[in-house]
N, C-alpha and C. Protein backbone atom coordinates (compact mmCIF):
# COMPACT_ATOMS: atom_id res chain seq x y z
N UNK A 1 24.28 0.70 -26.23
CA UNK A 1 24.72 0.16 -24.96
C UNK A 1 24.80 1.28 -23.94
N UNK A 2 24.38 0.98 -22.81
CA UNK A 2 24.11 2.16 -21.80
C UNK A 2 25.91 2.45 -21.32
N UNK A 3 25.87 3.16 -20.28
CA UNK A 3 27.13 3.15 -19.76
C UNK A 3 27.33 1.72 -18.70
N UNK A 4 26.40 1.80 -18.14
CA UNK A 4 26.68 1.06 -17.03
C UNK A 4 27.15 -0.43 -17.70
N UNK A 5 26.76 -1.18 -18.92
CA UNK A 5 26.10 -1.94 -19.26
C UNK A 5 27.97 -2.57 -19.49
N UNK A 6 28.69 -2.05 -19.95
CA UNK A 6 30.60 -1.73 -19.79
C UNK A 6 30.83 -2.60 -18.65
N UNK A 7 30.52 -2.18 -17.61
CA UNK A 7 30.91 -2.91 -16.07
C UNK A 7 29.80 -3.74 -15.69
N UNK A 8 28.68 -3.35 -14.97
CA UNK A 8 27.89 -4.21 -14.88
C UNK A 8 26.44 -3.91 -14.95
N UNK A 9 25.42 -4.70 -15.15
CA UNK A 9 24.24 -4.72 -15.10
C UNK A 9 23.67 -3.87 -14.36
N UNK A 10 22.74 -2.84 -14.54
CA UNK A 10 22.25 -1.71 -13.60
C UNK A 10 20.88 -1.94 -13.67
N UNK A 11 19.94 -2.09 -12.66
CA UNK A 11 18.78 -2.41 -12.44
C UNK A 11 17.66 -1.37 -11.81
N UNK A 12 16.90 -0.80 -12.24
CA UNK A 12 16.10 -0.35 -11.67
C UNK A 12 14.67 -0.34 -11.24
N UNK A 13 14.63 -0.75 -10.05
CA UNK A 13 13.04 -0.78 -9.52
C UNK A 13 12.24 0.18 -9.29
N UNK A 14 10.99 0.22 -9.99
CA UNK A 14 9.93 1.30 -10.14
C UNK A 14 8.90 0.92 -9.42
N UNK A 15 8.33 1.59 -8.53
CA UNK A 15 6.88 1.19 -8.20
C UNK A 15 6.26 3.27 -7.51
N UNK A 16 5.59 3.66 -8.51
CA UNK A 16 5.46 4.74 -8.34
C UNK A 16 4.60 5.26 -7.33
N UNK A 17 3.21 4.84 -7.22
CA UNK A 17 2.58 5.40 -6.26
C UNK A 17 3.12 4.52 -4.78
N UNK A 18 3.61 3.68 -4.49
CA UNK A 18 4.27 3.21 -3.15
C UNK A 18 5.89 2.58 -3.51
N UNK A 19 6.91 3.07 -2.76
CA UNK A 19 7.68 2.41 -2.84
C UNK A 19 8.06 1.26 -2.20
N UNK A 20 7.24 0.81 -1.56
CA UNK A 20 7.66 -0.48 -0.38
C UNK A 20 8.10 -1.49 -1.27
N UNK A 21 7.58 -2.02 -2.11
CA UNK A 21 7.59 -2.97 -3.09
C UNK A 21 9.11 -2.70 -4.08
N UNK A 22 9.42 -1.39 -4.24
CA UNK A 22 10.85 -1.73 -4.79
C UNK A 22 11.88 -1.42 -4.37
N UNK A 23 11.47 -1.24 -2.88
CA UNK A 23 13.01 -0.88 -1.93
C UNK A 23 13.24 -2.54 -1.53
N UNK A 24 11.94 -3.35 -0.99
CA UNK A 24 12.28 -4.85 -1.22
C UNK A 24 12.96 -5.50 -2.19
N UNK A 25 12.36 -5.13 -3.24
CA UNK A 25 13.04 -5.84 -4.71
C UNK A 25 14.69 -5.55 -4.60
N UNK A 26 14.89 -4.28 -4.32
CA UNK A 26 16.48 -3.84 -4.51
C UNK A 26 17.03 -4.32 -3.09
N UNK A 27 16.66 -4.02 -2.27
CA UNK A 27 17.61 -4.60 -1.18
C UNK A 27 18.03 -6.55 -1.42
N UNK A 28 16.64 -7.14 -1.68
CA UNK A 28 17.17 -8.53 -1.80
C UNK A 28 18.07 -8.96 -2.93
N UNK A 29 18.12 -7.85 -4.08
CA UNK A 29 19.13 -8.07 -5.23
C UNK A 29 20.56 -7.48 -4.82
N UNK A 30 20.26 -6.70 -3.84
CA UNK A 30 22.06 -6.24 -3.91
C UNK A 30 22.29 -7.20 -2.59
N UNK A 31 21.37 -7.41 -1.82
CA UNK A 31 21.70 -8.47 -0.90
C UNK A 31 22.31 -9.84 -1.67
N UNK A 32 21.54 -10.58 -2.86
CA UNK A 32 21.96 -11.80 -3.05
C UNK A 32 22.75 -11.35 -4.38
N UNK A 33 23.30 -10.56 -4.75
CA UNK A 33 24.10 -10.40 -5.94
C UNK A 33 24.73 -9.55 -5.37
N UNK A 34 25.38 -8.79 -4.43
CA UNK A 34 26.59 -8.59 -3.98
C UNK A 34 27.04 -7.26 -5.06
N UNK A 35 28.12 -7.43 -5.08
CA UNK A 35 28.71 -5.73 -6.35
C UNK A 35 28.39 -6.16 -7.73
N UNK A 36 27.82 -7.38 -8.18
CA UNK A 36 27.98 -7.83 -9.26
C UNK A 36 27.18 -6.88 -10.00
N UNK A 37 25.49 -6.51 -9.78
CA UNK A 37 24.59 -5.83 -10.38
C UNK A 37 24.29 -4.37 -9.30
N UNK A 38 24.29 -3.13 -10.27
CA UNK A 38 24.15 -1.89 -9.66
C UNK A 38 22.72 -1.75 -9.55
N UNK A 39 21.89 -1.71 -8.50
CA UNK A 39 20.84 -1.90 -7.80
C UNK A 39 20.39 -0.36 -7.28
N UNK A 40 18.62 0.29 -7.53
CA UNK A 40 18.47 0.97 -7.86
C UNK A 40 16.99 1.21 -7.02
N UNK A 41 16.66 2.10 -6.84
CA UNK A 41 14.30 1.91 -6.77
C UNK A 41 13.88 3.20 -6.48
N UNK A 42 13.05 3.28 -6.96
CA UNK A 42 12.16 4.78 -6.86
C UNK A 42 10.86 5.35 -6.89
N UNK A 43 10.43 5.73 -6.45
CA UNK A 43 9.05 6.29 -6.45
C UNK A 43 8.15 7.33 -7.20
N UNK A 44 7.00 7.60 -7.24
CA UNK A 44 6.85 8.92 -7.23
C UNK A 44 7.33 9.77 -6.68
N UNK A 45 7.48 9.68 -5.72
CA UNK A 45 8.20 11.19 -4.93
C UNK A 45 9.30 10.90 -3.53
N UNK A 46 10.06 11.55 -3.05
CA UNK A 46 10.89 11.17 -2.35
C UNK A 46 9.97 10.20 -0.97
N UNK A 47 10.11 9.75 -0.07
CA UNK A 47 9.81 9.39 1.27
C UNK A 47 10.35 9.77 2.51
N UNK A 48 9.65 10.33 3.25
CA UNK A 48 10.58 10.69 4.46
C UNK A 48 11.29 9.68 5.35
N UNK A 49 10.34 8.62 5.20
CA UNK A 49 11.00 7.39 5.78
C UNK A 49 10.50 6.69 5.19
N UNK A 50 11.19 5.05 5.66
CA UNK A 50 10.58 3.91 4.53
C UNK A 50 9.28 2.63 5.71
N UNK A 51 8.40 2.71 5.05
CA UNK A 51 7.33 1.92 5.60
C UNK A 51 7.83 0.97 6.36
N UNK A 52 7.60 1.21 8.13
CA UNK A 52 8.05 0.67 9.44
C UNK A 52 7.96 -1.10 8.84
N UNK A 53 6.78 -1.65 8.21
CA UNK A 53 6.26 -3.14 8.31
C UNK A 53 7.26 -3.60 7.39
N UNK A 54 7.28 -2.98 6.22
CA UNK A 54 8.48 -3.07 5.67
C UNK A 54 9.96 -3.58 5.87
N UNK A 55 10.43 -2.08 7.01
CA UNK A 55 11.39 -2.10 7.36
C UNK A 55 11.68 -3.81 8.50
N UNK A 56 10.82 -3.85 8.63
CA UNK A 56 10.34 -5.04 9.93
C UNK A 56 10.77 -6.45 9.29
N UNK A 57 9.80 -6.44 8.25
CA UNK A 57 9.77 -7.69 7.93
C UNK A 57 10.95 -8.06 6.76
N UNK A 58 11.80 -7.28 6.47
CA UNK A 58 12.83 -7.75 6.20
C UNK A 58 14.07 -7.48 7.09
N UNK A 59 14.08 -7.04 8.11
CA UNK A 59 14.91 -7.18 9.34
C UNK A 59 15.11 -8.68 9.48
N UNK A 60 13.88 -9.38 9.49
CA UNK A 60 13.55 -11.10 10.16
C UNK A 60 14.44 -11.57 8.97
N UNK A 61 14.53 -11.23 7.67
CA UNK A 61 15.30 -12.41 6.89
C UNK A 61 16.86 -12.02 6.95
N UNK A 62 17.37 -10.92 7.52
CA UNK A 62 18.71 -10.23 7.74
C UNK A 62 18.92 -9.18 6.76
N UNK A 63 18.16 -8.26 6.19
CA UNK A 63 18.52 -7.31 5.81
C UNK A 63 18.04 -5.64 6.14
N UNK A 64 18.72 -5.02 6.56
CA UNK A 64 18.25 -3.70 7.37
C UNK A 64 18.44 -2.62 6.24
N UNK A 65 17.05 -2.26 5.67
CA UNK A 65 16.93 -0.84 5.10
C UNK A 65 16.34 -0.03 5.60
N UNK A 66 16.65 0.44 7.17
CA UNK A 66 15.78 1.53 7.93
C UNK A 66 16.44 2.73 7.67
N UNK A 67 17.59 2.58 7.23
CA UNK A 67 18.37 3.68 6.50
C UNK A 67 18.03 4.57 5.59
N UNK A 68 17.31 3.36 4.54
CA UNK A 68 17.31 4.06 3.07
C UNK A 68 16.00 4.79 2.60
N UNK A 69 15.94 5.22 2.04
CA UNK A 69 15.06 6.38 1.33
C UNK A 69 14.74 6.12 -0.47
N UNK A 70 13.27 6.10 -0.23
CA UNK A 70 13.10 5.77 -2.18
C UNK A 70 13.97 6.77 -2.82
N UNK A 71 13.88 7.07 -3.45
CA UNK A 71 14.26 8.01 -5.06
C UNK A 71 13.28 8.49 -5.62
N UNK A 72 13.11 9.40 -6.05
CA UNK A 72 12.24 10.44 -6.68
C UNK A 72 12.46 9.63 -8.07
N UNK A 73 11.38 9.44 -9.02
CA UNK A 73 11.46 8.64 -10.79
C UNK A 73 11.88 9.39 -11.14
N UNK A 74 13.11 9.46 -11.96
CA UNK A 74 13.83 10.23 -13.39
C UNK A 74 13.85 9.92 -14.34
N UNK A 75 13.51 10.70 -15.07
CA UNK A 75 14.08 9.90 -16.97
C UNK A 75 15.04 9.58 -16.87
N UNK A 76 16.34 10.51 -16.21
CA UNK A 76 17.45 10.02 -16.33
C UNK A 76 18.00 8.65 -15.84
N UNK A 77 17.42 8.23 -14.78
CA UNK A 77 17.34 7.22 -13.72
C UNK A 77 16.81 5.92 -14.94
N UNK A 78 16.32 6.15 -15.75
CA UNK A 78 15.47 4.99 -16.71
C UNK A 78 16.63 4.71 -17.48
N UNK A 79 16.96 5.53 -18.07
CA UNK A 79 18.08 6.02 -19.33
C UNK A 79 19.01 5.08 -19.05
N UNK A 80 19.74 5.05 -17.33
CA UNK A 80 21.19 4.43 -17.09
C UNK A 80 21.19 3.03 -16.28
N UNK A 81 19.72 2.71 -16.93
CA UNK A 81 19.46 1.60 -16.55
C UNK A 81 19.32 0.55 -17.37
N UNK A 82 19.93 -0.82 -17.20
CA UNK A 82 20.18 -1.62 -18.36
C UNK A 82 18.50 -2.47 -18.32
N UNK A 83 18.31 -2.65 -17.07
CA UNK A 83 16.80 -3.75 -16.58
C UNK A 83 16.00 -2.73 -15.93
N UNK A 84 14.61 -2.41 -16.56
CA UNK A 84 13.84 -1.72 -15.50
C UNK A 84 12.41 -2.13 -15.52
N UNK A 85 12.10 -2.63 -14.24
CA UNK A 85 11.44 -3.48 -13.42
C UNK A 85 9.97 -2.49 -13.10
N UNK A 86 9.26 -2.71 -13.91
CA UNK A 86 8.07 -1.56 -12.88
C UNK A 86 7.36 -2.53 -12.26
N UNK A 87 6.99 -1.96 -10.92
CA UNK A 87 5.65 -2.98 -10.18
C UNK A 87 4.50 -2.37 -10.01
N UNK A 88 3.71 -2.39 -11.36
CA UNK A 88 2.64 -2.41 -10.61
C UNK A 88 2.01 -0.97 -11.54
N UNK A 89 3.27 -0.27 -12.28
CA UNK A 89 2.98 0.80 -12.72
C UNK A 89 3.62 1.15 -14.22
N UNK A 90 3.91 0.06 -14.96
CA UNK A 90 4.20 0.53 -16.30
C UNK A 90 3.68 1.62 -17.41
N UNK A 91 2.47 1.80 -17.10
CA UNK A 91 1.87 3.04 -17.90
C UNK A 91 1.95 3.99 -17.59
N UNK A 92 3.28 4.42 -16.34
CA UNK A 92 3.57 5.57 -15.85
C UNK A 92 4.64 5.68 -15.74
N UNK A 93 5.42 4.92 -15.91
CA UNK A 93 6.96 4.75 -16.40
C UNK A 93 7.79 5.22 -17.79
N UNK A 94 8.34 6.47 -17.84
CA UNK A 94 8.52 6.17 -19.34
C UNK A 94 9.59 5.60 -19.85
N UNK A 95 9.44 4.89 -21.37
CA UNK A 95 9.44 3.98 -22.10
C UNK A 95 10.37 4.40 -22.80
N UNK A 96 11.90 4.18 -23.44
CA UNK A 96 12.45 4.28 -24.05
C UNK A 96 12.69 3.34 -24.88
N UNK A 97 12.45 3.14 -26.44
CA UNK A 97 12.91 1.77 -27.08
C UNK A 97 14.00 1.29 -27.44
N UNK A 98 14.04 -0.16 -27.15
CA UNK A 98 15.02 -0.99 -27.10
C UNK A 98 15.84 -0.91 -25.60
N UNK A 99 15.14 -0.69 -24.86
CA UNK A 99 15.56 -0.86 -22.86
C UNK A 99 14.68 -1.81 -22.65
N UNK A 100 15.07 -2.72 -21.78
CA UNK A 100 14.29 -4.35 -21.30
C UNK A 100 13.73 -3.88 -20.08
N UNK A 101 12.03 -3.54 -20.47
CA UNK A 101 11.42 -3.79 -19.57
C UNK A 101 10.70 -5.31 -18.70
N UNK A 102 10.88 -4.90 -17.47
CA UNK A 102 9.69 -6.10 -16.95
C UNK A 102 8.80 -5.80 -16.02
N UNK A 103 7.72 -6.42 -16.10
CA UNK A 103 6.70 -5.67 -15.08
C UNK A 103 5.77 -6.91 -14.03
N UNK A 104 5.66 -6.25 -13.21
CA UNK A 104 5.95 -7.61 -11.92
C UNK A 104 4.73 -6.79 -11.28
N UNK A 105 3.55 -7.43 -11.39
CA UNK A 105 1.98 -7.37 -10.61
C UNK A 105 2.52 -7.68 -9.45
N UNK A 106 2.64 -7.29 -8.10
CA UNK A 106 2.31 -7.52 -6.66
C UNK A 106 1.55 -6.95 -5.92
N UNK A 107 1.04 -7.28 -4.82
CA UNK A 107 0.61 -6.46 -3.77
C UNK A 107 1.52 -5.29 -3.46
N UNK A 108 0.69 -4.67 -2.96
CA UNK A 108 1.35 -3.50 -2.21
C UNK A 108 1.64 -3.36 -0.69
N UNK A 109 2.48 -3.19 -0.29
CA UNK A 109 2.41 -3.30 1.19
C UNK A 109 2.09 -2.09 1.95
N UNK A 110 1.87 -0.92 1.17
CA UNK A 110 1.68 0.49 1.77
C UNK A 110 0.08 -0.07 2.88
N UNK A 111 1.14 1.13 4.08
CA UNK A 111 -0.10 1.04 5.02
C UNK A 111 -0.67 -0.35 5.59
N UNK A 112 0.17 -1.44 5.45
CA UNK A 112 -0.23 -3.13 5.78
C UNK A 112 0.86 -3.25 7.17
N UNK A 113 0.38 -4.26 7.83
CA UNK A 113 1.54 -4.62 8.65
C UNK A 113 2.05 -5.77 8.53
N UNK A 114 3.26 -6.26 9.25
CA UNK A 114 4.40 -6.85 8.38
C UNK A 114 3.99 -8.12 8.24
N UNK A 115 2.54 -8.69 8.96
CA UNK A 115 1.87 -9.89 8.41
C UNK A 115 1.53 -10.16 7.05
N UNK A 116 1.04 -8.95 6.57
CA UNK A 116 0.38 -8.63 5.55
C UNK A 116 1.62 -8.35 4.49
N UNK A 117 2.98 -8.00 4.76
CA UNK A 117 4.18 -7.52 3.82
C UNK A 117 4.62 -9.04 3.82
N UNK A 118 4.74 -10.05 5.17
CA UNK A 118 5.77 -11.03 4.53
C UNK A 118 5.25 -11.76 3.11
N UNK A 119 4.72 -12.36 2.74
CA UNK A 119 4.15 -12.98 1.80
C UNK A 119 4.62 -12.16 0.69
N UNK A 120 4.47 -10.68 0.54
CA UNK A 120 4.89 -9.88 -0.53
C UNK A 120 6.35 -10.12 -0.52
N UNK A 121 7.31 -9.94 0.57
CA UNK A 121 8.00 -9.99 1.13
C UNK A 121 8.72 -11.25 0.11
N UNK A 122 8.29 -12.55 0.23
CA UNK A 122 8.69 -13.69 -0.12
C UNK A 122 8.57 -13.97 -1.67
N UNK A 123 7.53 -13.38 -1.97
CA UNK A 123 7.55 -13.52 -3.22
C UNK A 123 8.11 -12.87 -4.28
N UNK A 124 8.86 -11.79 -3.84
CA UNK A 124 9.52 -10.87 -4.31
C UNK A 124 10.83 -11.29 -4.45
N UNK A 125 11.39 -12.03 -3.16
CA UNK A 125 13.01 -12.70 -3.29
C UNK A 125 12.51 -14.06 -3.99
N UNK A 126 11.39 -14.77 -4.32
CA UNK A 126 11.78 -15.46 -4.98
C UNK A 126 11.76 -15.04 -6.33
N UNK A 127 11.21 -14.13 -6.97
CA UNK A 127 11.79 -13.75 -8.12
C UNK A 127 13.26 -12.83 -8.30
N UNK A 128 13.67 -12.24 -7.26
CA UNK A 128 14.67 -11.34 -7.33
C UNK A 128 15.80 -13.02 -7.55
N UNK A 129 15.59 -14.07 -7.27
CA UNK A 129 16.76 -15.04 -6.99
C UNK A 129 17.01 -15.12 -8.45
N UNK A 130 15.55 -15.69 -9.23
CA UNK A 130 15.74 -15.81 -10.71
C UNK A 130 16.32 -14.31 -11.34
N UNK A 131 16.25 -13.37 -10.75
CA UNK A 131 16.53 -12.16 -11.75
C UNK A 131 17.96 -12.32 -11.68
N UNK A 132 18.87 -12.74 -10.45
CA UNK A 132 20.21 -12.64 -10.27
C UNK A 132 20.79 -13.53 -10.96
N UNK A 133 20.08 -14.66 -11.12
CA UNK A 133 20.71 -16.29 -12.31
C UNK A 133 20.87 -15.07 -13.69
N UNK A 134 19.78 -14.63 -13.86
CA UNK A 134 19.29 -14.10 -15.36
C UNK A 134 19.90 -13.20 -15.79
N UNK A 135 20.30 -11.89 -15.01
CA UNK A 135 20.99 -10.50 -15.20
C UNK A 135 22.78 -10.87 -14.87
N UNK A 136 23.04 -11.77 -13.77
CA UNK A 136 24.51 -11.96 -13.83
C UNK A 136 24.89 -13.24 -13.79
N UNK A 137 24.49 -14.22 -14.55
CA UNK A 137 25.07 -15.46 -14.32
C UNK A 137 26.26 -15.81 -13.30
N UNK A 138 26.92 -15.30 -14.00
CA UNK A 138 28.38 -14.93 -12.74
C UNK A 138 28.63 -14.65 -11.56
């Protein structure tokens, strides 16, 4: 049992070569699950800022991450994670056994504009809705 796993569900979103795709995933999970699940996302490498279309097109549904900044991938970051979510990049993720992976094919929104992100955009909270039934019933 991890640490986190004591209090609550800790989630982490991977999408290594772009992070647009799991700063979405995490903002709409701590958006619609609240303190319940510890919400997480990271990249290959840090970002200086987070992709404007991005930032845009989830402004329109009410949530503002012009703030936030990916995360650099850690082992450690995998380790203290109860759910970890890669998009797009599981064979570059490493793998610890008996940790619940899931891996979620999407588009990428790097370099698209926010025409081109909403759709990613949407399809992403509709699975993040089922992940919140699934990871915290409660």
């Amino acid at each position: 049992m991890s640490p986190s796993a004591a209090s609550r569900p800790s989630v982490l979103f991977v999408c290594v070569h772009n992070a647009g795709r799991s700063q979405m995933a995490a903002a709409f999970l701590t958006h619609l699950a609240g303190d319940r699940i510890e919400v997480r996302s990271a990249g290959s490498a840090p970002a200086d800022a987070v992709n404007p279309a991005v930032v845009e097109a989830m402004k329109e549904v009410g949530i503002d991450i012009s703030a936030e900044t990916p995360k650099i991938l850690t082992v450690e970051a995998v380790q203290a994670s109860d759910v970890v979510i890669t998009m797009g990049c599981g064979d570059t993720c490493p793998v610890f056994p008996g940790k619940r992976y899931l891996d979620w094919q999407l588009d990428d929104p790097a370099g698209q504009g926010v025409d081109a992100v909403r759709p990613i955009r949407d399809a992403i909270e509709t699975r993040v809705r089922a992940l919140v039934v699934e990871v915290a019933p409660s």
